[in-house]
C-alpha atoms as a PDB file:
ATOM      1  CA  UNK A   1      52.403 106.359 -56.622  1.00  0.00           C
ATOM      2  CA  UNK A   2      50.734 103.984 -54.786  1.00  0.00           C
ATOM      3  CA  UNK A   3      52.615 100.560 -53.889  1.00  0.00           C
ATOM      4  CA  UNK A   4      51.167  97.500 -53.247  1.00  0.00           C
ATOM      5  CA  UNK A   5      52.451  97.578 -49.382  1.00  0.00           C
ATOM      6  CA  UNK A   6      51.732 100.620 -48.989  1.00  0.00           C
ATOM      7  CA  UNK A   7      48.646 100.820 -46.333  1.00  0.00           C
ATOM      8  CA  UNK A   8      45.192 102.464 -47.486  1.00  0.00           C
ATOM      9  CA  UNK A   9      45.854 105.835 -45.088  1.00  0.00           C
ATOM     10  CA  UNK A  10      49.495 105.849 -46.308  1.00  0.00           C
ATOM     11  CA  UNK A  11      48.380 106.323 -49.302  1.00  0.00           C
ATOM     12  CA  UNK A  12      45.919 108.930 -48.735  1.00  0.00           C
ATOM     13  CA  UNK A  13      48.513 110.831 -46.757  1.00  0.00           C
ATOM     14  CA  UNK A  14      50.318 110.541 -49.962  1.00  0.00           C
ATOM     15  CA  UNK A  15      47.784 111.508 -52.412  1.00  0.00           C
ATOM     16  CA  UNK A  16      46.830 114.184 -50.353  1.00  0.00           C
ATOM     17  CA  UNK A  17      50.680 116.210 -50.327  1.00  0.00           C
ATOM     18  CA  UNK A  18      50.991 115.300 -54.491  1.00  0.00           C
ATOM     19  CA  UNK A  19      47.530 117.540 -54.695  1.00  0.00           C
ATOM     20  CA  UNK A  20      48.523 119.912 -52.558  1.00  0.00           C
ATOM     21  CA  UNK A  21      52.504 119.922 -54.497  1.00  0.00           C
ATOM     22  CA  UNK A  22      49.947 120.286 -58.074  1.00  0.00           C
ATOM     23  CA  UNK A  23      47.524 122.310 -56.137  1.00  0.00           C
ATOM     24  CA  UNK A  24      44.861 120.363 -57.251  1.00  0.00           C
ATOM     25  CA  UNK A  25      42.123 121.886 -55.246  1.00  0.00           C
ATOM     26  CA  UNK A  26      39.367 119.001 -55.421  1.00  0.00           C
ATOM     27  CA  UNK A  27      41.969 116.806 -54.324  1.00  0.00           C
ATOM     28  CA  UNK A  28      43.161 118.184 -51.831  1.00  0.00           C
ATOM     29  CA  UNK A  29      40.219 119.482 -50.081  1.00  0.00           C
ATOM     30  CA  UNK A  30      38.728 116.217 -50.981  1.00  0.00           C
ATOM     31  CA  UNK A  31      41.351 114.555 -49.056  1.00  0.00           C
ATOM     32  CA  UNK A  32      41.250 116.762 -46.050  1.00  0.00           C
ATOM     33  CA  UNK A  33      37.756 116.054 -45.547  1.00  0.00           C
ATOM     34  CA  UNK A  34      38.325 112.556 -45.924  1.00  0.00           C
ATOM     35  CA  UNK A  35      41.364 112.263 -43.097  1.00  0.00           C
ATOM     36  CA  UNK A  36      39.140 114.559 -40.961  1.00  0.00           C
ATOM     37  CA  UNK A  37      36.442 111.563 -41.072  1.00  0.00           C
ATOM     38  CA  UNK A  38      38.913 108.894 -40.579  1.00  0.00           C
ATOM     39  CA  UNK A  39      39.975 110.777 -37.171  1.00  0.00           C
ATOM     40  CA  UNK A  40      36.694 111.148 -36.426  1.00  0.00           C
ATOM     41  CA  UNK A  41      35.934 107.630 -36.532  1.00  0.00           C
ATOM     42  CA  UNK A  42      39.591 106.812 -35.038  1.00  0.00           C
ATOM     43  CA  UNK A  43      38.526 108.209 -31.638  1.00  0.00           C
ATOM     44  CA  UNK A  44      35.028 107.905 -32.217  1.00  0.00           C
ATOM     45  CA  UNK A  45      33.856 105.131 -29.364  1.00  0.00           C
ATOM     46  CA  UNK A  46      35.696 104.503 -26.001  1.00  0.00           C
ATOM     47  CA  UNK A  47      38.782 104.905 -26.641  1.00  0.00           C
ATOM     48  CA  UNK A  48      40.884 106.133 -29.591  1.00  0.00           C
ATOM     49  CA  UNK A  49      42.353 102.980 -32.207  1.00  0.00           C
ATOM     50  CA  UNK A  50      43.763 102.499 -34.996  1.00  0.00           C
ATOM     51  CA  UNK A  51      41.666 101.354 -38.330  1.00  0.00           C
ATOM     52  CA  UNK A  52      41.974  98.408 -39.580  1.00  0.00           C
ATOM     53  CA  UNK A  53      42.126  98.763 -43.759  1.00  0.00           C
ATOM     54  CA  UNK A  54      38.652  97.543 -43.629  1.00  0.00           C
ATOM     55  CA  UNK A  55      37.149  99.995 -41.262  1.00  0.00           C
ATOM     56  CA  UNK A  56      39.102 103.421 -43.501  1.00  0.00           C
ATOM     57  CA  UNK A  57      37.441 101.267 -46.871  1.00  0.00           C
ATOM     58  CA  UNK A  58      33.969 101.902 -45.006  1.00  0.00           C
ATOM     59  CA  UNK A  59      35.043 105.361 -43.681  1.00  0.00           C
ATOM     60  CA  UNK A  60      35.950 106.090 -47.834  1.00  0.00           C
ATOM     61  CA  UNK A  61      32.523 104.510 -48.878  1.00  0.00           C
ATOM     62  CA  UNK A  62      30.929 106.626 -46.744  1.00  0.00           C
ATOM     63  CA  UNK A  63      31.972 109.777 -47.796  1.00  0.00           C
ATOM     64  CA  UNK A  64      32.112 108.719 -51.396  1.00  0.00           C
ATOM     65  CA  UNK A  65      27.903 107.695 -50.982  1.00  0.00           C
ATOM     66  CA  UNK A  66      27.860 111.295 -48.762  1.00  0.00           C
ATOM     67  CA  UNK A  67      29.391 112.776 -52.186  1.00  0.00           C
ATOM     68  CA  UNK A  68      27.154 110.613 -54.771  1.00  0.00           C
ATOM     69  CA  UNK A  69      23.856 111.125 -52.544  1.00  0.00           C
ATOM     70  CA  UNK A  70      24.547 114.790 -52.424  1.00  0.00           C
ATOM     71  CA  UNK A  71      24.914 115.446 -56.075  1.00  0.00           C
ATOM     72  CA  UNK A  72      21.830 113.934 -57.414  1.00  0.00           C
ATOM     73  CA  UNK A  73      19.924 115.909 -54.628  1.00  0.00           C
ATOM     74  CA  UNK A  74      21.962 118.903 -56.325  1.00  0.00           C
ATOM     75  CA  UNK A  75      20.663 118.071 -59.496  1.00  0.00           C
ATOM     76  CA  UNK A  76      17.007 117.491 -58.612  1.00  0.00           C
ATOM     77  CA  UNK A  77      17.157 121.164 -57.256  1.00  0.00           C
ATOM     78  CA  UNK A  78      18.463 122.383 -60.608  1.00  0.00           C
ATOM     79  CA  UNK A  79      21.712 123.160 -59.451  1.00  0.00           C
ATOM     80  CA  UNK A  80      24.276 121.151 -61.924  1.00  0.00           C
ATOM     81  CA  UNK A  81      27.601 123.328 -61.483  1.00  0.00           C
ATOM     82  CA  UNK A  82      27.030 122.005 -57.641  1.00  0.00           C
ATOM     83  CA  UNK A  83      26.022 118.920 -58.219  1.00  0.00           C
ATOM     84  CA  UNK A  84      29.458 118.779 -60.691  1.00  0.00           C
ATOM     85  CA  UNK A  85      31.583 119.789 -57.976  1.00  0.00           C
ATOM     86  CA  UNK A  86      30.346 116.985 -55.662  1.00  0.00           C
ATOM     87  CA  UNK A  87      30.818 114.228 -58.685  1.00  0.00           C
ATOM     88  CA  UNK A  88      34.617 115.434 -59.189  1.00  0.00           C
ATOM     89  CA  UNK A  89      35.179 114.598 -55.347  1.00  0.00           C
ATOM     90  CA  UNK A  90      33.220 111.524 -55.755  1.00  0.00           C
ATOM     91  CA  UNK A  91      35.582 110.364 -58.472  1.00  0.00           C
ATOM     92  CA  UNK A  92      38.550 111.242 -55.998  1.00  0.00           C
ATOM     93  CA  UNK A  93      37.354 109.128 -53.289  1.00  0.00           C
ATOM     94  CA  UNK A  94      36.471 106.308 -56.135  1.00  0.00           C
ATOM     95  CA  UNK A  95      40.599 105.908 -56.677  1.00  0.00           C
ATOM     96  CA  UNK A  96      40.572 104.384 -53.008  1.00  0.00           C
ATOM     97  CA  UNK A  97      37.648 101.920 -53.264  1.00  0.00           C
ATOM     98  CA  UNK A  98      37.864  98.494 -54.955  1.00  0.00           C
ATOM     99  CA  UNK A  99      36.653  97.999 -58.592  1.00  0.00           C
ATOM    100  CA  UNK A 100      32.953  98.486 -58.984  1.00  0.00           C
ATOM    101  CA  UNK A 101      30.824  95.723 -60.359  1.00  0.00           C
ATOM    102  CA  UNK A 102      29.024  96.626 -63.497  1.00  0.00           C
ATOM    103  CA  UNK A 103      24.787  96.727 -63.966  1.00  0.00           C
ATOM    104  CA  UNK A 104      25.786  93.575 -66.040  1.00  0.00           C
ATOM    105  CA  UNK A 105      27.636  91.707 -63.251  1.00  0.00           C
ATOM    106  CA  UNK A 106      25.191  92.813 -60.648  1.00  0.00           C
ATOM    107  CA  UNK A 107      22.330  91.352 -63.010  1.00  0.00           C
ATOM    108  CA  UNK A 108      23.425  88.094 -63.361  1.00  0.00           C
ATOM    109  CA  UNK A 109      24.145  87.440 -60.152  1.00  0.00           C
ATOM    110  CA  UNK A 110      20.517  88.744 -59.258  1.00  0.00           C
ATOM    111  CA  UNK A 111      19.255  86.313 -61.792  1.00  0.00           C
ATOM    112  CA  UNK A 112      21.231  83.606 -59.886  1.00  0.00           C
ATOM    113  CA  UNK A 113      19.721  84.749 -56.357  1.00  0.00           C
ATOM    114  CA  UNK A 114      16.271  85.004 -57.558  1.00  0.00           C
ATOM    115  CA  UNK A 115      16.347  81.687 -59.660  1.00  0.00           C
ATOM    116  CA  UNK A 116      17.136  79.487 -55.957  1.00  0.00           C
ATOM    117  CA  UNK A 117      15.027  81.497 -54.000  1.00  0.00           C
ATOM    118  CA  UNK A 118      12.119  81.350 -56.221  1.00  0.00           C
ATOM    119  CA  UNK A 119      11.426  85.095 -55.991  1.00  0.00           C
ATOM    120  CA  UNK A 120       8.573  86.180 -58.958  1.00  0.00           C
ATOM    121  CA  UNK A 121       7.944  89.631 -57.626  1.00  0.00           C
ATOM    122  CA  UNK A 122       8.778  92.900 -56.078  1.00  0.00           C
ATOM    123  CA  UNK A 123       7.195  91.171 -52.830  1.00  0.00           C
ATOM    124  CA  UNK A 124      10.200  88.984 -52.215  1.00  0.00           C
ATOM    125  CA  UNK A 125      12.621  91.725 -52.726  1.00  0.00           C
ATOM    126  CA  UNK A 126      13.445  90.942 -49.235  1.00  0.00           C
ATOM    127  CA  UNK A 127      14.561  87.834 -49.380  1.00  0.00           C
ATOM    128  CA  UNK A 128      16.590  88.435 -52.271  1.00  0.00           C
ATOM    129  CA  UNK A 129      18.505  91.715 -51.438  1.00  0.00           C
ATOM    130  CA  UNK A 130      20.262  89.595 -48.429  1.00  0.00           C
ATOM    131  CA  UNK A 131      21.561  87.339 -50.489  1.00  0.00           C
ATOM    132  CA  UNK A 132      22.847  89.174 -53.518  1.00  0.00           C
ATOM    133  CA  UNK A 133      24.594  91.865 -50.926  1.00  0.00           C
ATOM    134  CA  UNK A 134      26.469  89.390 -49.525  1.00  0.00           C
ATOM    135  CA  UNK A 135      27.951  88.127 -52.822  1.00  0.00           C
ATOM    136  CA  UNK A 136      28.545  91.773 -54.202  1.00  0.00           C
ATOM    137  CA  UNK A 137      29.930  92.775 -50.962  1.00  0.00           C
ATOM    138  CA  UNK A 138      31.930  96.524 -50.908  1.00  0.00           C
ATOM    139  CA  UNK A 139      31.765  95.681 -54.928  1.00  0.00           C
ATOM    140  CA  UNK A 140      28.369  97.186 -55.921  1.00  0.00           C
ATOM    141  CA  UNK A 141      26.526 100.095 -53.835  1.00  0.00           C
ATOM    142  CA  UNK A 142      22.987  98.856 -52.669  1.00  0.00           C
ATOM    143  CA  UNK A 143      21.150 101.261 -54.393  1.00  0.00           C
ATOM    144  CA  UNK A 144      22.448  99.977 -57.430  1.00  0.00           C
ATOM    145  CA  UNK A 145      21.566  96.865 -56.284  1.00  0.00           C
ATOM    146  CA  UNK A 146      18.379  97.359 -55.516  1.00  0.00           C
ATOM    147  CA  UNK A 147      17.464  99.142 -58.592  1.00  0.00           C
ATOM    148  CA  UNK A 148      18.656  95.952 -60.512  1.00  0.00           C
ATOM    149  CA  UNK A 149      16.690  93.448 -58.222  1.00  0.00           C
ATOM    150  CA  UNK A 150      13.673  95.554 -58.586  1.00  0.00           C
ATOM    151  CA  UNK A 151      14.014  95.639 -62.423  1.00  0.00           C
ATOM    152  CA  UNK A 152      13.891  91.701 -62.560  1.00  0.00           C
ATOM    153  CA  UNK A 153      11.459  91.248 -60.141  1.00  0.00           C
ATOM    154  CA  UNK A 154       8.812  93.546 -61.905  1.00  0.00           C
END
């Protein structure tokens, strides 16, 4: 459904009435709770704007962290139907965020980082996590990132 032109909150808007048509439930109150946090963030501030595509991206990695975070604290409290429910939204909000970089993508780039700053151990962690954020970017989530870093340097 979604179109190449078609704008990030378009297509939320869009996603959001197919769920409700299907009365997909996770969807759609997936959705709502997403558009709720882009309004809040719309007239969060001085004044009330419009978001740019980057600003809903952040909004929608956000949440989806909000979502991720939530279930593993779910399942550290023994509570994996829960902790379930809050991955199926997270995998809603995933079909709006750009490809994720794999452990093996994230790794060599570490390596890369590490290698010209000279980093041997969990000390310089740092100085490295700087650098290899900036080349994952929105592509890899920092924890992720840091768990790899910290791997390599130990």
């Amino acid at each position: 459904m979604s179109e190449p032109t078609m704008t990030l909150t378009a297509r939320i808007d869009a996603d959001l009435k197919q769920a409700m048509r299907e009365r997909d439930e996770t969807a759609k109150l997936t959705l709502r709770a997403l558009k709720t946090a882009l309004l809040q963030a719309r007239t969060s501030g001085d004044a009330a704007h419009e978001l740019s595509e980057e600003e809903v991206l952040d909004v929608v990695r956000r949440e989806a962290k909000r979502r991720r975070d939530t279930a593993d604290e779910f399942e550290k409290l023994g509570a994996p139907e829960r902790a379930a429910t809050e991955m199926a939204e997270y995998a809603v909000l995933q079909r709006y965020l750009p490809q994720q970089l794999s452990d093996a993508e994230i790794e060599a780039i570490a390596r890369t980082v590490i290698a010209e700053v000279g980093a041997t151990s969990v000390k310089q962690l740092g100085q490295v996590m700087p650098a290899v954020l900036a080349q994952t970017g929105p592509r890899a989530d920092g924890k992720r990132v840091n768990q790899v870093v910290r791997r390599l340097l130990t």
